[in-house]
Protein backbone atom coordinates (compact mmCIF):
# COMPACT_ATOMS: atom_id res chain seq x y z
CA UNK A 1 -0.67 41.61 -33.57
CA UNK A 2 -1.61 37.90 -33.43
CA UNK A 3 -0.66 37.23 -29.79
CA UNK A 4 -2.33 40.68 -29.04
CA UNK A 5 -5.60 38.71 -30.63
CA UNK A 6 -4.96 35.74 -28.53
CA UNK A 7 -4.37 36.90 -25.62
CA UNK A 8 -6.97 40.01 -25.39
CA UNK A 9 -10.06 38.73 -23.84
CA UNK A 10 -7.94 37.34 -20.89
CA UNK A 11 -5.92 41.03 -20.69
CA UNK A 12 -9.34 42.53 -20.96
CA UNK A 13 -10.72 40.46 -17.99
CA UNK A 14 -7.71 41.36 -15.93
CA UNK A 15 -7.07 44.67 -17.44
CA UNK A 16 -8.28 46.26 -13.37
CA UNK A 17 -5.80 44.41 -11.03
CA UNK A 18 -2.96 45.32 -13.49
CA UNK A 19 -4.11 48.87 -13.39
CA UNK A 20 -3.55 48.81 -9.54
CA UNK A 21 -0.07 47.53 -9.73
CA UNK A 22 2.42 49.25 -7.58
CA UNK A 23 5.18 49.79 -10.38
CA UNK A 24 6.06 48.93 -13.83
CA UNK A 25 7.75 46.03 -12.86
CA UNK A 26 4.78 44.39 -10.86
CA UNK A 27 3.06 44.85 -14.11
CA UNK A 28 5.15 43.20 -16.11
CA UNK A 29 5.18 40.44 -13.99
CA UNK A 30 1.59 40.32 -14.20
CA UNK A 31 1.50 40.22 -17.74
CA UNK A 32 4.51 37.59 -18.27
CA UNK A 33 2.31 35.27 -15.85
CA UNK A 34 -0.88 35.91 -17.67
CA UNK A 35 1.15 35.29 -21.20
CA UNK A 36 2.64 32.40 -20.09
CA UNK A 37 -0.34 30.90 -18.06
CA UNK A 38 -2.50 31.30 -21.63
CA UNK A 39 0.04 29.28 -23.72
CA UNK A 40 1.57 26.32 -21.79
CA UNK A 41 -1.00 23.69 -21.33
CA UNK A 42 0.33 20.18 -19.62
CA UNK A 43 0.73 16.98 -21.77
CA UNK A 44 -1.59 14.92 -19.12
CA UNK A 45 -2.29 11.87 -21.64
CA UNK A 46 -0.59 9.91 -19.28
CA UNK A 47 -2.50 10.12 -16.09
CA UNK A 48 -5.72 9.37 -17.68
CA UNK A 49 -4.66 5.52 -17.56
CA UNK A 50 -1.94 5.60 -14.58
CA UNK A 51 -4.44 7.29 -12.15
CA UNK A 52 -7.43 5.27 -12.86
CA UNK A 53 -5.55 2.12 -12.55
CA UNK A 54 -3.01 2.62 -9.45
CA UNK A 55 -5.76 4.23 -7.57
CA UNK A 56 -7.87 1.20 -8.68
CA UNK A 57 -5.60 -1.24 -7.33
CA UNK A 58 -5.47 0.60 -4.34
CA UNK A 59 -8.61 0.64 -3.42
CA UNK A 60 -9.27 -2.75 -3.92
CA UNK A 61 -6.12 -3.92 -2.06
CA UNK A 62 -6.60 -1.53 0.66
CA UNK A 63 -10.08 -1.78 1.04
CA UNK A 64 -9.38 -5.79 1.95
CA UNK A 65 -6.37 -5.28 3.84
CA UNK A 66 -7.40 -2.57 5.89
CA UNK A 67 -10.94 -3.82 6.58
CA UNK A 68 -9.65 -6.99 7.92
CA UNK A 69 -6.91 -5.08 9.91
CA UNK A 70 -9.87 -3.29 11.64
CA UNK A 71 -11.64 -6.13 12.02
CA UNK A 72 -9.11 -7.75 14.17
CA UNK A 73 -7.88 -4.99 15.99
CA UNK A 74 -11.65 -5.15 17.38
CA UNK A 75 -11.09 -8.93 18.14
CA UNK A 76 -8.00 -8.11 20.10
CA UNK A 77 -9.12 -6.51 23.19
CA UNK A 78 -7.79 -5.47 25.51
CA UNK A 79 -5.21 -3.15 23.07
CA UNK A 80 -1.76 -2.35 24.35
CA UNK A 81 -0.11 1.78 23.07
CA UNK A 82 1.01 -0.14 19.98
CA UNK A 83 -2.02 -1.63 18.78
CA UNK A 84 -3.87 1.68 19.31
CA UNK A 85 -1.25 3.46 17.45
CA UNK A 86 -2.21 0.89 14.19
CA UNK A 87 -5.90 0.46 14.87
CA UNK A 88 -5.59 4.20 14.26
CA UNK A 89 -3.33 3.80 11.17
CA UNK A 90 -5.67 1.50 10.03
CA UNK A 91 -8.26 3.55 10.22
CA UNK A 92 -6.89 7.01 8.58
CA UNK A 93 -6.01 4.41 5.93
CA UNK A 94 -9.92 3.01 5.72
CA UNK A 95 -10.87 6.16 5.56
CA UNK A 96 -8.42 7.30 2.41
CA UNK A 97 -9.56 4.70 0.45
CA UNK A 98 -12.90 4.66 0.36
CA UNK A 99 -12.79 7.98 -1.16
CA UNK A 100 -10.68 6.70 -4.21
CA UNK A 101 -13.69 5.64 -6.26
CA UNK A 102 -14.44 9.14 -6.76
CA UNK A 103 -10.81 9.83 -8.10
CA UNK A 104 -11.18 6.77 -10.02
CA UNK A 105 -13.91 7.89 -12.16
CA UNK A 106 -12.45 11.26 -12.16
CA UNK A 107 -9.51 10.60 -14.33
CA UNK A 108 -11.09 8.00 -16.15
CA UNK A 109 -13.82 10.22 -17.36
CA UNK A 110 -10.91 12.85 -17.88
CA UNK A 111 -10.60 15.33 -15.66
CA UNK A 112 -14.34 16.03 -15.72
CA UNK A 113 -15.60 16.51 -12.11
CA UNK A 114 -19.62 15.80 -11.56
CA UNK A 115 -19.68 15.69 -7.78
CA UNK A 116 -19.76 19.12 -6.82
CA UNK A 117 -17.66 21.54 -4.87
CA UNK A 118 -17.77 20.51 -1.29
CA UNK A 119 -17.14 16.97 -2.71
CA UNK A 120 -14.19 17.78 -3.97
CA UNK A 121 -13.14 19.49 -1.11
CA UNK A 122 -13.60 16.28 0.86
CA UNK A 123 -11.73 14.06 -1.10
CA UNK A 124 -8.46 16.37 -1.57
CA UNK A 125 -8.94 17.21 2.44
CA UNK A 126 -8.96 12.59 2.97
CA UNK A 127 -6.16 12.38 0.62
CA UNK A 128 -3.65 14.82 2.59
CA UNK A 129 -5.14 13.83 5.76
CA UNK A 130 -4.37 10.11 5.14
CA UNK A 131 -0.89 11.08 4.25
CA UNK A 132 -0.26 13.00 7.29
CA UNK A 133 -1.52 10.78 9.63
CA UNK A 134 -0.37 7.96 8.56
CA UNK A 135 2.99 9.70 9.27
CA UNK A 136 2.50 10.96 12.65
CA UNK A 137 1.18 7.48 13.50
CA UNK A 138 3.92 6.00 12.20
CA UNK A 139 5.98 8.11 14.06
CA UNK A 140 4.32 7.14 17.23
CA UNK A 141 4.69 3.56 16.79
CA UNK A 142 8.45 4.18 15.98
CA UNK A 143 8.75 6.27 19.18
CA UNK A 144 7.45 3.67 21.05
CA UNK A 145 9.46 1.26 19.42
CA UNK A 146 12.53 3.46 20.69
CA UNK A 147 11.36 3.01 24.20
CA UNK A 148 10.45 -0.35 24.16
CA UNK A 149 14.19 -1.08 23.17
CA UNK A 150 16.39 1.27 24.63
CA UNK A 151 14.06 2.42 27.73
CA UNK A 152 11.96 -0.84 29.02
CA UNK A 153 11.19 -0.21 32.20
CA UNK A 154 10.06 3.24 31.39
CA UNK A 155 7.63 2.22 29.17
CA UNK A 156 6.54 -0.78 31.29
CA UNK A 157 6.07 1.20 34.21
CA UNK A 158 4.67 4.99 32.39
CA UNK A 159 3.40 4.08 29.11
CA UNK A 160 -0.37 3.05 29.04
CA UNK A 161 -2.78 2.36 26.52
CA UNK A 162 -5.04 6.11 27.65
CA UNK A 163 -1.72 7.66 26.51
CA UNK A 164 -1.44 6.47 23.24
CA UNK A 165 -5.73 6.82 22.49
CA UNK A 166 -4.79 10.89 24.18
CA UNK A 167 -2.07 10.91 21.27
CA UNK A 168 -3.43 9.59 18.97
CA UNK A 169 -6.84 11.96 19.67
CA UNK A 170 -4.25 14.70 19.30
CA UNK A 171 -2.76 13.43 15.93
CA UNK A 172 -6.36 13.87 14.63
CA UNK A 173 -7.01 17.28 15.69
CA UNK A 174 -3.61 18.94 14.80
CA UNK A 175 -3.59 17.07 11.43
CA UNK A 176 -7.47 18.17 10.85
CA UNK A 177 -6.75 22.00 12.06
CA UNK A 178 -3.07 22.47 9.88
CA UNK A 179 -5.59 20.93 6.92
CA UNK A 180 -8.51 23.33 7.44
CA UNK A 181 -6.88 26.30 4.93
CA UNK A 182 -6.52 23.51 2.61
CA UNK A 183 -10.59 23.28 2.68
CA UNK A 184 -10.32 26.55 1.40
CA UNK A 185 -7.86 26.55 -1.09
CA UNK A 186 -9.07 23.48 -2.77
CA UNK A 187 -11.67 24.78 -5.52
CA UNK A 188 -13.16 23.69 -8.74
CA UNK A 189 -13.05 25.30 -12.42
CA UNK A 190 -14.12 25.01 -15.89
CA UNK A 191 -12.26 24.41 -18.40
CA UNK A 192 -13.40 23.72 -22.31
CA UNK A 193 -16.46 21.79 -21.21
CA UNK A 194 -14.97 20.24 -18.25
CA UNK A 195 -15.18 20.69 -14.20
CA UNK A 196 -11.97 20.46 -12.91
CA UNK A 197 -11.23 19.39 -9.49
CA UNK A 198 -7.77 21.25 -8.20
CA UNK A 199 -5.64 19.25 -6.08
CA UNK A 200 -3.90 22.52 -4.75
CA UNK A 201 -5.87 26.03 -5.83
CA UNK A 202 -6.35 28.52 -8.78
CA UNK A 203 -3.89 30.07 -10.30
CA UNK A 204 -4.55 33.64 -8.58
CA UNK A 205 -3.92 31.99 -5.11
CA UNK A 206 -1.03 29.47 -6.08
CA UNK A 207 1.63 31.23 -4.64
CA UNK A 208 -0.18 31.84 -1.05
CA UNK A 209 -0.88 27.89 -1.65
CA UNK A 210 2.98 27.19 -2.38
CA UNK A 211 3.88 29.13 1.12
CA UNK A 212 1.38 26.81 3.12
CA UNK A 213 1.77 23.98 1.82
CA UNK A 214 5.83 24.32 2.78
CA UNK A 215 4.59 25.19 6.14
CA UNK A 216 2.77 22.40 6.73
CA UNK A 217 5.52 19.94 4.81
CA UNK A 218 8.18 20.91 7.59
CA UNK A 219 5.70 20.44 10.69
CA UNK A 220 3.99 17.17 9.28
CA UNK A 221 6.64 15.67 7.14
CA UNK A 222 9.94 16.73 7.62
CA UNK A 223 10.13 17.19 11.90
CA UNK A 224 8.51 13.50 12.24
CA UNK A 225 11.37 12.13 9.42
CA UNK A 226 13.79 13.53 11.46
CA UNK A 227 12.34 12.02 14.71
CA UNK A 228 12.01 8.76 13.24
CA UNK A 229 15.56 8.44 11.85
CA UNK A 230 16.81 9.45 15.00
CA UNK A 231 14.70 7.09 16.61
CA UNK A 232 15.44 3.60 14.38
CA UNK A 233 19.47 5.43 14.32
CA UNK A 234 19.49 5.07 18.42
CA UNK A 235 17.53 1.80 18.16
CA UNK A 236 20.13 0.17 15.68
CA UNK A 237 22.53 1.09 18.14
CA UNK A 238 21.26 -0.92 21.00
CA UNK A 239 20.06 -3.98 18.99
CA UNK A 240 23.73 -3.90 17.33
CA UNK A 241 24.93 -4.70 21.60
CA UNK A 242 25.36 -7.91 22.75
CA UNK A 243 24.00 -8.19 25.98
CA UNK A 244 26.31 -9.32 28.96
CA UNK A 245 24.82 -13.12 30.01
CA UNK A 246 22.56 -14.08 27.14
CA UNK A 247 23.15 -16.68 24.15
CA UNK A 248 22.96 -15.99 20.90
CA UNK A 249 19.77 -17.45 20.66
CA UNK A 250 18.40 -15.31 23.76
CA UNK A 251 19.47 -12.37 21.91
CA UNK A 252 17.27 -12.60 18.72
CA UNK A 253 13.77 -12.29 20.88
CA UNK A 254 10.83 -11.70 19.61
CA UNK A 255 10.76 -8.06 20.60
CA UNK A 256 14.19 -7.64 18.57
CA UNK A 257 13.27 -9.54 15.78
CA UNK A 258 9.44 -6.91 15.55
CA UNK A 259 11.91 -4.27 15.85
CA UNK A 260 14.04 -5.22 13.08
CA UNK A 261 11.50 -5.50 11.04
CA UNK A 262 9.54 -2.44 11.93
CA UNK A 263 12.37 -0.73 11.04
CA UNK A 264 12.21 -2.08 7.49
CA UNK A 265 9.01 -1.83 6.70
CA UNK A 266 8.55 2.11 7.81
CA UNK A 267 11.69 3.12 5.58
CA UNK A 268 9.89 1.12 2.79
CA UNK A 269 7.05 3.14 3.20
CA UNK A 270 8.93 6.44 3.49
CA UNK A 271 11.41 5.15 0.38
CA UNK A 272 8.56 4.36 -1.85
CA UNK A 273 5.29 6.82 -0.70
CA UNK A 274 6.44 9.53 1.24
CA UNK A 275 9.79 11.13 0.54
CA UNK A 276 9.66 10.50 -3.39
CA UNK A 277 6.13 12.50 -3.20
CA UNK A 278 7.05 15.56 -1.02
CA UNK A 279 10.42 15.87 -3.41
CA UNK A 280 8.26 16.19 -6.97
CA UNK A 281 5.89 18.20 -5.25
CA UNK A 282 7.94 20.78 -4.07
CA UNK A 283 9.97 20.44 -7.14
CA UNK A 284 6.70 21.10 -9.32
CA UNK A 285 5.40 23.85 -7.08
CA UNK A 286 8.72 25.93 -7.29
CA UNK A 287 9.02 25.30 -10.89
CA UNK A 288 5.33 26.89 -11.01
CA UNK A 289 6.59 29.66 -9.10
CA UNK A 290 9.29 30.51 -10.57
CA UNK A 291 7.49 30.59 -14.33
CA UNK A 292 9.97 28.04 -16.29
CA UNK A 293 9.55 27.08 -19.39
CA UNK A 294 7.03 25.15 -20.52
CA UNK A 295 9.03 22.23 -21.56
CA UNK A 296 10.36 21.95 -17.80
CA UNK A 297 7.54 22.67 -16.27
CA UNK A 298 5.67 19.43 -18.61
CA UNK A 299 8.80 17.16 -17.07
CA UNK A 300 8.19 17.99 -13.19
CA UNK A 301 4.43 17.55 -13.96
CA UNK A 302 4.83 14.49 -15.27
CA UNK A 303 7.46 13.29 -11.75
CA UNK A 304 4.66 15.05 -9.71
CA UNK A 305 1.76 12.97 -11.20
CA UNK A 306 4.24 9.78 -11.11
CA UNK A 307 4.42 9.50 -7.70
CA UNK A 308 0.86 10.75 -6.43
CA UNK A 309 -0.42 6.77 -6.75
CA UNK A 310 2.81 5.85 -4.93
CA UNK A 311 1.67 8.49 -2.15
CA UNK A 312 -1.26 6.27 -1.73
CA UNK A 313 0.60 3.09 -1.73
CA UNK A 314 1.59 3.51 1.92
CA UNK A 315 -2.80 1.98 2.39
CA UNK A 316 -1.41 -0.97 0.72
CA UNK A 317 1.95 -1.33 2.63
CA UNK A 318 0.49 -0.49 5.79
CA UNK A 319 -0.99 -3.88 6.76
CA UNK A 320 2.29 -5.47 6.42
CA UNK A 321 3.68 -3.27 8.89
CA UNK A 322 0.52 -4.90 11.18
CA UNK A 323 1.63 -8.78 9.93
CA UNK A 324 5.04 -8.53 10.63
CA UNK A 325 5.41 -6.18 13.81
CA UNK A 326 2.15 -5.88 15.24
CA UNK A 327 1.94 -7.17 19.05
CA UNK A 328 0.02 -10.41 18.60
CA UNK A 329 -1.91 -9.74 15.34
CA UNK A 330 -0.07 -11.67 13.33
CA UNK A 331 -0.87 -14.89 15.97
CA UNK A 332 -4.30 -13.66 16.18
CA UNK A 333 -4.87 -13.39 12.54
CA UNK A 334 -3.45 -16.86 12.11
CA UNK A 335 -5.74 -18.45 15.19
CA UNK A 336 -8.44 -16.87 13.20
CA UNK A 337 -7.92 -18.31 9.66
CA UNK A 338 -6.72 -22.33 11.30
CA UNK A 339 -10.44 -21.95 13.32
CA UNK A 340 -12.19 -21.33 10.17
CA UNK A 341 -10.38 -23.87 8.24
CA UNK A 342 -11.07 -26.10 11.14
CA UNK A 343 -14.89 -25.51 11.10
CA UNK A 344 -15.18 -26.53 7.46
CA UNK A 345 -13.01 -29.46 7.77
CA UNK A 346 -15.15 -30.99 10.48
CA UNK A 347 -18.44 -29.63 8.23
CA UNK A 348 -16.87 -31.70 5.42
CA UNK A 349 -16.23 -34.46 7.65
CA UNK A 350 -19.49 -34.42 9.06
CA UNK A 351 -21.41 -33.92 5.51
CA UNK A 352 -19.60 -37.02 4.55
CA UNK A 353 -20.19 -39.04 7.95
CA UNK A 354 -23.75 -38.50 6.99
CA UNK A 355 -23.47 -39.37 3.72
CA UNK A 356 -21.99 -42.51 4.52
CA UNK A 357 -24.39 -43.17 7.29
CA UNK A 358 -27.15 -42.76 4.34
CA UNK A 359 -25.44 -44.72 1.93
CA UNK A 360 -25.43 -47.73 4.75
CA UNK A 361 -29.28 -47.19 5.17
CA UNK A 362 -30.02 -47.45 1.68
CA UNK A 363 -27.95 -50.44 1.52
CA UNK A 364 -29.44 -52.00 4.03
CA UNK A 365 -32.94 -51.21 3.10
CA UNK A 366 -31.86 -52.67 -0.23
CA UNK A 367 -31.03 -55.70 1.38
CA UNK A 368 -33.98 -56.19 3.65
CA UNK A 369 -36.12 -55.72 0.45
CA UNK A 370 -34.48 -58.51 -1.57
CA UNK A 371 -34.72 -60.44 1.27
């Protein structure tokens, strides 16, 4: 009789879709999801400090980083397929993070969302955009990579910089049109005296959610994985040959050495941002779907919300990627800094030339009136 109190204005609300129920057993399903969608609530203490202050650091790291990446991608014209391939990174990135302050405030105000519904549409649609180009992207680069290695004088002779901008262009628009349904799923809700701003959907469209969101996981996330393994797999093979004629000193070029290191730092940011985020997620969604227990569902929730900030980390670990295998920008970058220290060592030098020069005048005028 109690949970009959409970749970009757939400029955009563939803008391017409269960009466159009093909079958008894659709409408027990019905009910068990109602029942159990009433009574488990999430222990989110947690995020109300982790979110504000990952997403914080974020944003100021990435904001720096990536703002001074663009900045001398500008300064490095004319761009070659790989530096078009991270000015573009860069930019998804730029883009993602300036966004965050909204998030920030957000969870720090506690799930209370003030900015309205198309805002929050915009700042879920930057979040998953970010994540998916920043894979495709770095997919390109590691394709290129791959060719650059194993295929030289293809990419010498084929490869320009138009083909990488016409990728890249195309990265945009197929990330932006598998993202549009997401515009509409995304929605906002009240709850106690709160506006909450859903990172997926409502409950009565979760499961349609759930099916796209797998859809889009396999054509975004898991195809370009595979590609780049197979890519850096093939590449390991070739850099692991000695070539016929050359030292071992003319074997670690420059080119080898980026490559090396490209290698590293993409499987850092798929280790760390990408692959443990797509596992919780899907882990979380099909626990949703499947209507576990509360307790379980609480533990993937918790995994889930763990490693959204870490999704975002790949803003952060991006720049690297542009430091340590980026065509020139690491020489660039370093030109850039030794002329500015330059210019205010000589402005030091010359403030103090002066001052001596003014010193000697006084002294002398000193003199000259004694005298």
């Amino acid at each position: 009789m109690l949970a009959f109190i409970v749970f009757f204005p939400a029955l009563a609300q939803h008391w017409c879709y269960l009466n159009l129920a093909p079958d008894w057993e659709d409408l027990l399903e019905k009910f068990w999801n109602l029942i159990f969608n009433a009574s488990c609530r999430f222990n989110e203490e947690f995020k109300y400090i982790l979110l504000p202050v990952s997403y914080s650091l974020v944003f100021v790291v990435g904001f720096i980083f990536n703002a001074l990446a663009l900045w001398m991608f500008m300064k490095m014209r004319p761009w070659n397929p790989s530096t078009v391939y991270m000015f573009h990174l860069a930019l998804s990135d730029f883009l993602y993070v300036i966004s965050l302050p909204t998030l920030i405030y957000y969870y720090a105000n506690r799930s209370h969302w003030p900015f309205g519904l198309a805002a929050c549409k915009i700042v879920r649609f930057l979040f998953y955009a970010n994540l998916y180009c920043s894979i495709l992207f770095l997919t390109c680069i590691s394709v290129h990579r791959y060719l650059g290695i194993c295929h030289p004088i293809k990419v010498l002779t084929m490869v320009k910089s138009r083909h990488a901008h016409l990728v890249c262009a195309s990265v945009w628009c197929v990330v932006t049109v598998c993202l549009v349904p997401n515009l509409i799923f995304v929605t906002t809700s009240r709850r106690d005296n709160d506006t909450l701003c859903h990172d997926t959907t409502n409950q009565e469209a979760f499961e349609e959610y759930v099916d796209y969101s797998s859809v889009v996981m396999v054509l975004l996330f898991g195809i370009p994985f595979i590609v780049i393994l197979v890519c850096y797999c093939l590449m390991a093979r070739t850099l692991c040959q000695p070539r016929q004629g050359l030292s071992s000193n003319q074997q670690a070029t420059g080119s080898r050495r980026k490559s090396v290191k490209l290698i590293i730092v993409v499987l850092v940011v798929f280790a760390v941002s990408f692959v443990p985020f797509h596992i919780t997620r899907t882990l979380y969604y099909t626990a949703r779907v499947l209507n576990l227990n509360c307790e379980s569902l609480n533990i993937v929730n918790f995994a889930y919300k763990i490693t959204r900030p870490l999704a975002s980390v790949n803003s952060c670990i991006d720049p690297i990627l542009y430091f340590l295998a980026g065509d020139h920008y690491r020489s660039k970058l370093m030109y850039v800094l030794s002329r500015g220290r330059s210019k205010k060592y000589k402005h030091s030098q010359m403030n103090s030339s002066l001052g001596l020069v003014c010193k000697k005048s006084a002294q002398n005028a000193s003199g000259e009136a004694e005298r």
